[in-house]
Protein backbone atom coordinates (compact mmCIF):
# COMPACT_ATOMS: atom_id res chain seq x y z
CA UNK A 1 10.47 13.71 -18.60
CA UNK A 2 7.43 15.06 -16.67
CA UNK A 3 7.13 14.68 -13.35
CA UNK A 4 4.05 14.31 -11.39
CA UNK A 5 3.36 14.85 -7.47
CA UNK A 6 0.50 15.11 -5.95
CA UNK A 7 -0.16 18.91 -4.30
CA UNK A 8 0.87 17.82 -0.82
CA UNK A 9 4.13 16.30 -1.91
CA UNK A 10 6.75 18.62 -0.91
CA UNK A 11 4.82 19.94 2.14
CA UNK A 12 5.96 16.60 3.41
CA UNK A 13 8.66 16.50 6.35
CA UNK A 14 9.85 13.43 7.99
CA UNK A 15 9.07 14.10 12.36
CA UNK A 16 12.09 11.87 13.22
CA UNK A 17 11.67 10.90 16.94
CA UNK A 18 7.98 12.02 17.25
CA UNK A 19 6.74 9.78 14.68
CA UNK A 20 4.50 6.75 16.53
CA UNK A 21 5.96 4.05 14.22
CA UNK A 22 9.15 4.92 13.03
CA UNK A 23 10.81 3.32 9.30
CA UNK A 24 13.61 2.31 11.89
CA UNK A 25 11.42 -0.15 13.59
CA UNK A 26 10.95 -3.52 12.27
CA UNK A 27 12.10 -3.48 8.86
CA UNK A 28 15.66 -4.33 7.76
CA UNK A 29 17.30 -1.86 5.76
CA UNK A 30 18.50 -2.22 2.67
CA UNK A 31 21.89 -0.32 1.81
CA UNK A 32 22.91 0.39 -2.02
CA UNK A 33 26.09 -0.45 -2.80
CA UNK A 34 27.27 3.43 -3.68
CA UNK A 35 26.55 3.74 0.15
CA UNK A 36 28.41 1.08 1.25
CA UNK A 37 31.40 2.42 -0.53
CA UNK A 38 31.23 5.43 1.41
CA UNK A 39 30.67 3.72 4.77
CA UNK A 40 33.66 1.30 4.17
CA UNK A 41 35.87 4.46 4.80
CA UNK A 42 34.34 5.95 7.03
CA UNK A 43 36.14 6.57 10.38
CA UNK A 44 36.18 5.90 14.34
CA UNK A 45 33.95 4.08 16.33
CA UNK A 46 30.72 4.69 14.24
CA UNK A 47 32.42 3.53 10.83
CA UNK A 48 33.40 0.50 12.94
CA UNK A 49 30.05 -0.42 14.09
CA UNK A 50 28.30 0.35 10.27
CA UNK A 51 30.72 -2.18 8.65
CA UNK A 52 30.35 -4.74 11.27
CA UNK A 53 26.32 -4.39 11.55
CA UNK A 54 26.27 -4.14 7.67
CA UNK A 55 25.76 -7.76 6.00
CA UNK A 56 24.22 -10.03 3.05
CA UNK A 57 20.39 -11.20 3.59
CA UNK A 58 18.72 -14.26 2.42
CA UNK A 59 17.78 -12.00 -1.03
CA UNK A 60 21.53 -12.13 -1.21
CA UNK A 61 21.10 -8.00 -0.71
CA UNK A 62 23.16 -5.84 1.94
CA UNK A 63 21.32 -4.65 5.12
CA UNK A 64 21.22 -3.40 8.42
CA UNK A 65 19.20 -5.94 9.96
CA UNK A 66 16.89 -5.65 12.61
CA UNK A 67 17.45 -6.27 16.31
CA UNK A 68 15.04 -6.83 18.48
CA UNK A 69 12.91 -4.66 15.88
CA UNK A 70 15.01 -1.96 15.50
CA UNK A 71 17.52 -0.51 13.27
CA UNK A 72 20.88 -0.89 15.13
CA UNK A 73 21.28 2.66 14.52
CA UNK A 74 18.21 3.66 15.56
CA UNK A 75 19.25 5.06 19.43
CA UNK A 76 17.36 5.55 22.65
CA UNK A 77 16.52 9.40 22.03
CA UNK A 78 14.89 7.57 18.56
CA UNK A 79 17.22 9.51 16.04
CA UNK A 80 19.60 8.03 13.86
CA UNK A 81 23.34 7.91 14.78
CA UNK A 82 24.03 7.91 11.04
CA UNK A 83 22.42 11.01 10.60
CA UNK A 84 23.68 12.52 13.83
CA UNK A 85 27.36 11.08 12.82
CA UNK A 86 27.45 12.15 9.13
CA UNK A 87 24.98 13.74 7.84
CA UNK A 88 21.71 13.32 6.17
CA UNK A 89 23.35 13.13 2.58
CA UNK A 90 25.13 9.75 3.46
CA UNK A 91 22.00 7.86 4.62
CA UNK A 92 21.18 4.85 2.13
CA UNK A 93 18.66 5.58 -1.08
CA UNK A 94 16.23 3.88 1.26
CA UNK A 95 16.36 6.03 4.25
CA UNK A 96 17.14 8.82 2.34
CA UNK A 97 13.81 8.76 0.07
CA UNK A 98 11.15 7.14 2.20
CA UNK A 99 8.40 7.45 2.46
CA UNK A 100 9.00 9.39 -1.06
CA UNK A 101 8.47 6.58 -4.05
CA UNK A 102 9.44 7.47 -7.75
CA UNK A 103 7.38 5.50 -10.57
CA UNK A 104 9.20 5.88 -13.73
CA UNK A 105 7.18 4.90 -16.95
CA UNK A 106 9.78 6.69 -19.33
CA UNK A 107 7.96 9.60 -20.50
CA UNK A 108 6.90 10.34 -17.57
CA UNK A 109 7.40 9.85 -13.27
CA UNK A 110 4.87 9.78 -11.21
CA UNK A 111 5.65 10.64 -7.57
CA UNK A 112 3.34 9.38 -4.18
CA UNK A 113 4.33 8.94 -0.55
CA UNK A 114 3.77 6.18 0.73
CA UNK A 115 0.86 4.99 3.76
CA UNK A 116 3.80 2.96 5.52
CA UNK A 117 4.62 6.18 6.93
CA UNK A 118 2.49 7.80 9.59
CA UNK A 119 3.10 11.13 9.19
CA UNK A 120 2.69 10.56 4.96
CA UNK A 121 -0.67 8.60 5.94
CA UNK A 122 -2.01 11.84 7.66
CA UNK A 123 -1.51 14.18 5.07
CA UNK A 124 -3.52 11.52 2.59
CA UNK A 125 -6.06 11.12 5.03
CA UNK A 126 -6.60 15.28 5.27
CA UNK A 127 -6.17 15.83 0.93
CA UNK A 128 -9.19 17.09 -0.85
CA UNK A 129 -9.98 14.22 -3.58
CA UNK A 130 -8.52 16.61 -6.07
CA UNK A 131 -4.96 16.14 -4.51
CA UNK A 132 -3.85 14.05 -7.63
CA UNK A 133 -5.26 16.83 -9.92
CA UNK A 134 -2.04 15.98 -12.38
CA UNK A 135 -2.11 12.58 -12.06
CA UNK A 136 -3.89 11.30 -15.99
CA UNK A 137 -3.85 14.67 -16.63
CA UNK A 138 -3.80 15.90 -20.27
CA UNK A 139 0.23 16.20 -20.90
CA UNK A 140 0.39 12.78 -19.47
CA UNK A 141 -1.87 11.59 -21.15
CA UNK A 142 -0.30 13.36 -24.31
CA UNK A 143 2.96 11.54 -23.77
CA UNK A 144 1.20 8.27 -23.16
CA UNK A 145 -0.83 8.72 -26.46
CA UNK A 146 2.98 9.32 -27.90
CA UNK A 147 4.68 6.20 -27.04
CA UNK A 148 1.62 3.86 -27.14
CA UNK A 149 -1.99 3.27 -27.07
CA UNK A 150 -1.52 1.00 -24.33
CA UNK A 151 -0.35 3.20 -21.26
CA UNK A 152 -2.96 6.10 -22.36
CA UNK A 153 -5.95 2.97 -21.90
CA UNK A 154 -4.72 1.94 -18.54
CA UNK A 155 -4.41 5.70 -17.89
CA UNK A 156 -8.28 6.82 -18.73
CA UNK A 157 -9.20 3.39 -17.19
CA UNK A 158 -7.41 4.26 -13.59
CA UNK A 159 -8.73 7.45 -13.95
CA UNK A 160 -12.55 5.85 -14.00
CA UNK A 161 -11.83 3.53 -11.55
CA UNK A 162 -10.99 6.55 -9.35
CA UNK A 163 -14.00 8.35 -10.45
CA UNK A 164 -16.14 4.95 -9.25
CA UNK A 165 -14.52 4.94 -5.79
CA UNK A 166 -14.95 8.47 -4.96
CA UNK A 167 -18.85 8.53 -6.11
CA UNK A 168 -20.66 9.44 -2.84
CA UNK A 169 -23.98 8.85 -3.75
CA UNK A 170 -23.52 4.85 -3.25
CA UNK A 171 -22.32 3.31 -0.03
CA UNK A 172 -18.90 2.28 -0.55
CA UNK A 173 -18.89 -1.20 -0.55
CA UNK A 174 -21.28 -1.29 -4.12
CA UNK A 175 -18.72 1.16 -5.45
CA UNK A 176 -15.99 -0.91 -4.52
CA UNK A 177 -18.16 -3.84 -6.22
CA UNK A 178 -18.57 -1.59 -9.26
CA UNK A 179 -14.84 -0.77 -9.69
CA UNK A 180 -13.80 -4.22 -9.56
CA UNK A 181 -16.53 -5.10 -12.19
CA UNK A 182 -15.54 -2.03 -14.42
CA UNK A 183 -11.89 -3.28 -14.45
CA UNK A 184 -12.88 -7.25 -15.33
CA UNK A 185 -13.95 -5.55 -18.84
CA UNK A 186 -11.08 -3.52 -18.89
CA UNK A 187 -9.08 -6.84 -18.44
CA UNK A 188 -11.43 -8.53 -21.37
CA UNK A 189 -10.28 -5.69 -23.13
CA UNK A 190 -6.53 -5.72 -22.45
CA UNK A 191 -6.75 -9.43 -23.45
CA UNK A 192 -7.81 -8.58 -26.46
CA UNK A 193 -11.27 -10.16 -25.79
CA UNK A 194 -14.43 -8.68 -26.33
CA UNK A 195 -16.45 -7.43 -22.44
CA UNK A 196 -18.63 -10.45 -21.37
CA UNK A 197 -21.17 -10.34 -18.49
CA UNK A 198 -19.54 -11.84 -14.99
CA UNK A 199 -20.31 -14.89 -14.32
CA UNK A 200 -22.58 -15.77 -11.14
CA UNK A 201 -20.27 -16.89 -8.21
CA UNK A 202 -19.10 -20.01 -7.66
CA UNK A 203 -19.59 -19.46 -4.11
CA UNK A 204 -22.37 -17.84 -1.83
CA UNK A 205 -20.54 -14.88 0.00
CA UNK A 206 -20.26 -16.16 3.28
CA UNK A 207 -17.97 -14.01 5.41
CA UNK A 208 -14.63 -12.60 5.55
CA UNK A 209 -12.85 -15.51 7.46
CA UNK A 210 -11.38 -16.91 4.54
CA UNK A 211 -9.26 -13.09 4.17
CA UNK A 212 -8.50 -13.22 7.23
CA UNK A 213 -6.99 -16.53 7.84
CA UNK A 214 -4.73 -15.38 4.93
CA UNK A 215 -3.76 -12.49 6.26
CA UNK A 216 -2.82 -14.35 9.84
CA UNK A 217 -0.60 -16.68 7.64
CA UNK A 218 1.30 -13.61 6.16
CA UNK A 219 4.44 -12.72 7.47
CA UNK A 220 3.78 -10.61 10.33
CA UNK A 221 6.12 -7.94 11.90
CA UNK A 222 4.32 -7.11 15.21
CA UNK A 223 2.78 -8.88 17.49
CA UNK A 224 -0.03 -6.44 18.31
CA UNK A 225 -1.19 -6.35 14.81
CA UNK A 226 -1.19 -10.34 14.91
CA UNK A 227 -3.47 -10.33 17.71
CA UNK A 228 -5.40 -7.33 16.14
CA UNK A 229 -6.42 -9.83 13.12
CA UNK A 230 -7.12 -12.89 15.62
CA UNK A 231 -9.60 -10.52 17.73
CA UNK A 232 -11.24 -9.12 14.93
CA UNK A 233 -11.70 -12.89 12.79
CA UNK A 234 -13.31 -13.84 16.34
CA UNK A 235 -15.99 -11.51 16.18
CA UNK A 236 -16.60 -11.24 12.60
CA UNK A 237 -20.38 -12.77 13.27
CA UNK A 238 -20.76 -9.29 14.86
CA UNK A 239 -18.75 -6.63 12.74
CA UNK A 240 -19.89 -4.57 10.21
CA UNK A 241 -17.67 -1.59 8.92
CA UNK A 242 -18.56 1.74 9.51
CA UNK A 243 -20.14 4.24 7.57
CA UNK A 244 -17.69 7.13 8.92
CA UNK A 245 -14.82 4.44 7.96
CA UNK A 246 -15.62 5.14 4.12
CA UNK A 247 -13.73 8.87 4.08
CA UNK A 248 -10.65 7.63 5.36
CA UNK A 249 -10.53 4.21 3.11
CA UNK A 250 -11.54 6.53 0.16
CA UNK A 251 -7.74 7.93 0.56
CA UNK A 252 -6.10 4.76 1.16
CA UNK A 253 -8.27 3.52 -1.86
CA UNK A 254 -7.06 6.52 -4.12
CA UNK A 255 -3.15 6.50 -3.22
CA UNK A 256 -3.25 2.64 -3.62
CA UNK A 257 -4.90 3.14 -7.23
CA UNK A 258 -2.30 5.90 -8.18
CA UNK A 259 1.02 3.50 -6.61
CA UNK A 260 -0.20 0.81 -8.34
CA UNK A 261 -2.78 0.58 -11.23
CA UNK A 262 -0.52 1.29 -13.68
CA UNK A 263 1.85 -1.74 -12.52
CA UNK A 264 -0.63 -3.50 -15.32
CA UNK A 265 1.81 -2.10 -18.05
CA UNK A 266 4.29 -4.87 -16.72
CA UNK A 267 1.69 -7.57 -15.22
CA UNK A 268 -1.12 -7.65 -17.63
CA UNK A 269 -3.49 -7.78 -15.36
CA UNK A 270 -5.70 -4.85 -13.57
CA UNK A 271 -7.36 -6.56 -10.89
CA UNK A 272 -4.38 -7.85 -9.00
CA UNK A 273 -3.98 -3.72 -7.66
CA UNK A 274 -8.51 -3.98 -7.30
CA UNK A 275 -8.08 -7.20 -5.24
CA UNK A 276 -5.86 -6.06 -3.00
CA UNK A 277 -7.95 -2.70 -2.24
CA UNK A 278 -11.24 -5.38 -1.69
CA UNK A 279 -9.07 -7.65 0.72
CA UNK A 280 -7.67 -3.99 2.40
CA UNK A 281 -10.72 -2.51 2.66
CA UNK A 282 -12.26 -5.97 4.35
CA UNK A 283 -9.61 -6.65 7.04
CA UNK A 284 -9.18 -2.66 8.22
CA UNK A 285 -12.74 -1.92 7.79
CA UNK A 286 -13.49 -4.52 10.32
CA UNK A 287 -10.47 -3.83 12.49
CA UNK A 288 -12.04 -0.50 12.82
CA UNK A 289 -15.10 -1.84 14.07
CA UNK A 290 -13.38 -4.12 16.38
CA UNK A 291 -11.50 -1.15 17.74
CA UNK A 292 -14.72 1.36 17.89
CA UNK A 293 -16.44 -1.05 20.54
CA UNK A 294 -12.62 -0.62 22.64
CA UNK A 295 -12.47 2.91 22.24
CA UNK A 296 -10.17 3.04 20.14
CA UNK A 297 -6.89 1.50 21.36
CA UNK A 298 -5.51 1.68 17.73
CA UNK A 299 -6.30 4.93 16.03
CA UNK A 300 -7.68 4.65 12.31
CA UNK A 301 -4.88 6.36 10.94
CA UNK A 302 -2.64 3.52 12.31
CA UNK A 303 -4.73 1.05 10.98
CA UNK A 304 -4.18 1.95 7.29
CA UNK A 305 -0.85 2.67 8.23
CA UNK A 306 -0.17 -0.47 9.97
CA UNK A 307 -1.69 -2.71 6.87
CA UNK A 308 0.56 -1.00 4.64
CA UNK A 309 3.65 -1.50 7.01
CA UNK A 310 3.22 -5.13 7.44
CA UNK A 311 1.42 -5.88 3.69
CA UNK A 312 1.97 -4.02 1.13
CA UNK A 313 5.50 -3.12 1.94
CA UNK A 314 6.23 -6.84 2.24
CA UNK A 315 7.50 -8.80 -0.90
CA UNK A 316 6.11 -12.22 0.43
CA UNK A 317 2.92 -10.94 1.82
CA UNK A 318 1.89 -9.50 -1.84
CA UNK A 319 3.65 -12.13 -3.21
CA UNK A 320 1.24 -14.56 -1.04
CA UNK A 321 -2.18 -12.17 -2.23
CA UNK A 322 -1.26 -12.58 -5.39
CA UNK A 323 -0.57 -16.31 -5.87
CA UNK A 324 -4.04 -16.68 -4.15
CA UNK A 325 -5.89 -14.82 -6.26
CA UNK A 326 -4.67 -16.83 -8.93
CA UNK A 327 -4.98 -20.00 -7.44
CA UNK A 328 -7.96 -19.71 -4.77
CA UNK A 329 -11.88 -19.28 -6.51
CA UNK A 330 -13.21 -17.62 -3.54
CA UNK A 331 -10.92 -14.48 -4.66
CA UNK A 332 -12.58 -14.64 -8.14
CA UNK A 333 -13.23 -11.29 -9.17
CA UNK A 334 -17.37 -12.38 -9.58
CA UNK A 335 -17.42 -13.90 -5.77
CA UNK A 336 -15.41 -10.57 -3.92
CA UNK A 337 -18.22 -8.42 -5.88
CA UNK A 338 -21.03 -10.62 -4.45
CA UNK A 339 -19.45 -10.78 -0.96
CA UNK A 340 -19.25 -6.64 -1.10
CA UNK A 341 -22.68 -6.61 -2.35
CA UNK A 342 -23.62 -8.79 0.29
CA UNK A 343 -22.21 -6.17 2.54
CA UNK A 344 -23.58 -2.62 1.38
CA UNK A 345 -27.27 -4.68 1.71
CA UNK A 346 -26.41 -4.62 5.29
């Protein structure tokens, strides 16, 4: 199997107790069961407190859940008493890997880190574009072209849809507009239909409101981010995202296509991974420019970060984006294009 990183991959290192928003905070953690064999004999006063904190969520799954937003081994010095206790090499897969994610399509693995992670969100925010050089290279796309026709289509087609996003000479809100119109023919095409012009919208674009009221009815892990959105959806009359917001979106925009484009090999469907860059780019471009007339109280890097940590890393939230772009016109691929070409005229 090949295996693909991008070129800052393994210059990666996780900054434990320096890190701003730690993996230990807020989430609950999940704990494979090869793990929990090994921590049912552990020892002492630490193996008595990992089988006691250790239990079965509503997913019927086995966690450490969180108290009061925190691991219950995260301690006050912010280091892990597992770690400290017994060593890095019996933390769970999930502490143990993150923010490293493996996406196995058989012939070939394609490995990203992941924005959730602060530290991982700053080397993606200071790669050169041509970071994910071997991503849709050739030999991938040789071994796609091997075991079907399918996979080497969706390959060339994230591989445009990259090329669309990164085009500097349009403002970034048309190329956004662009991308999402390029991949409604590639879903006529993976449909087996032939490319049809896009409709006109069914609505006039209006404003962001209707994003951001779902995003305040996602569910939310901190309460600064909640009031983050409410500020922001307040003075949306007002906002307009800023043009030295595009570099930094342009990464989150490129990592999200390379984590999740190819999910359409499953799905079907192409513009469920576009969608959720348009609704992205919407909500933390204009939490930017909420926070630029503050000074900044929220830096941009923990913006992306911070929408990654409480959306894409949550099964409901997605979950939630998805069912409403099936279900909701105004998230019809035709009406986000006019509402981000109602933008860029700005």
């Amino acid at each position: 199997m090949r295996e693909i990183y991008p070129d800052f991959y393994h210059a990666f290192k996780c900054i434990a107790n320096r890190c701003e928003d730690s993996c230990c905070k807020d989430w609950d953690i999940d704990i494979d069961s090869e793990t929990e064999r090994f921590y049912q004999t552990v020892t002492g006063e630490l193996g008595d407190k990992l089988r006691c904190k250790l239990v079965t969520d509503e997913y019927n799954e086995r966690v450490f859940k969180a108290e009061d937003g925190r691991c219950p081994f995260w301690n006050r010095d912010m280091l892990c008493d597992i770690f400290i206790g017994i060593g890095e090499e019996h933390l769970s897969d999930t502490c143990g890997n993150f923010p490293r994610v493996a996406i196995d399509y058989g012939d070939f693995c394609e490995h990203i880190l992941s924005f959730a992670c602060p530290e991982a969100a700053r080397f993606m925010l200071r790669a050169e574009p041509d970071a994910y050089a071997d991503f849709g290279g050739e030999e991938e796309l040789a071994l796609a072209e091997k075991s079907g026709d399918f996979m080497s289509f969706l390959l060339k087609a994230r591989e445009r849809s990259v090329s669309i996003l990164l085009d500097s000479s349009l403002p970034f809100a048309e190329r956004l507009a662009d991308c999402l119109d390029f991949n409604v023919q590639v879903q006529h095409l993976l449909q087996g239909e032939e490319p049809q012009p896009l409709s006109s919208p069914d609505h006039a674009p209006g404003d962001c409101r209707f994003i951001f009221s779902l995003h305040l009815g996602f569910e939310i892990m901190s309460e600064h981010w909640r009031t983050a959105l409410t500020d922001a959806a307040a003075h949306l009359d007002r906002l307009k995202v800023r043009q030295d917001f595009t570099r930094d979106f342009e990464a989150f925009a490129q990592y999200y296509l390379y984590r999740y484009y190819l999910e359409a090999i499953r799905s079907g469907d192409v513009l469920y991974s576009l969608k959720r860059i348009v609704c992205a780019y919407l909500v933390t471009g204009l939490l930017d420019a909420d926070f630029a007339e503050q000074g900044y109280p929220f830096t941009r890097m923990r913006i992306l970060q911070r929408y990654s940590k409480e959306v894409e890393h949550s099964y409901e939230n997605t979950e939630a984006l998805d069912l409403a772009f099936d279900t909701d016109k105004r998230f019809a691929a035709e009406n986000l294009i006019a509402l981000l070409e109602s933008l860029s005229q700005h």
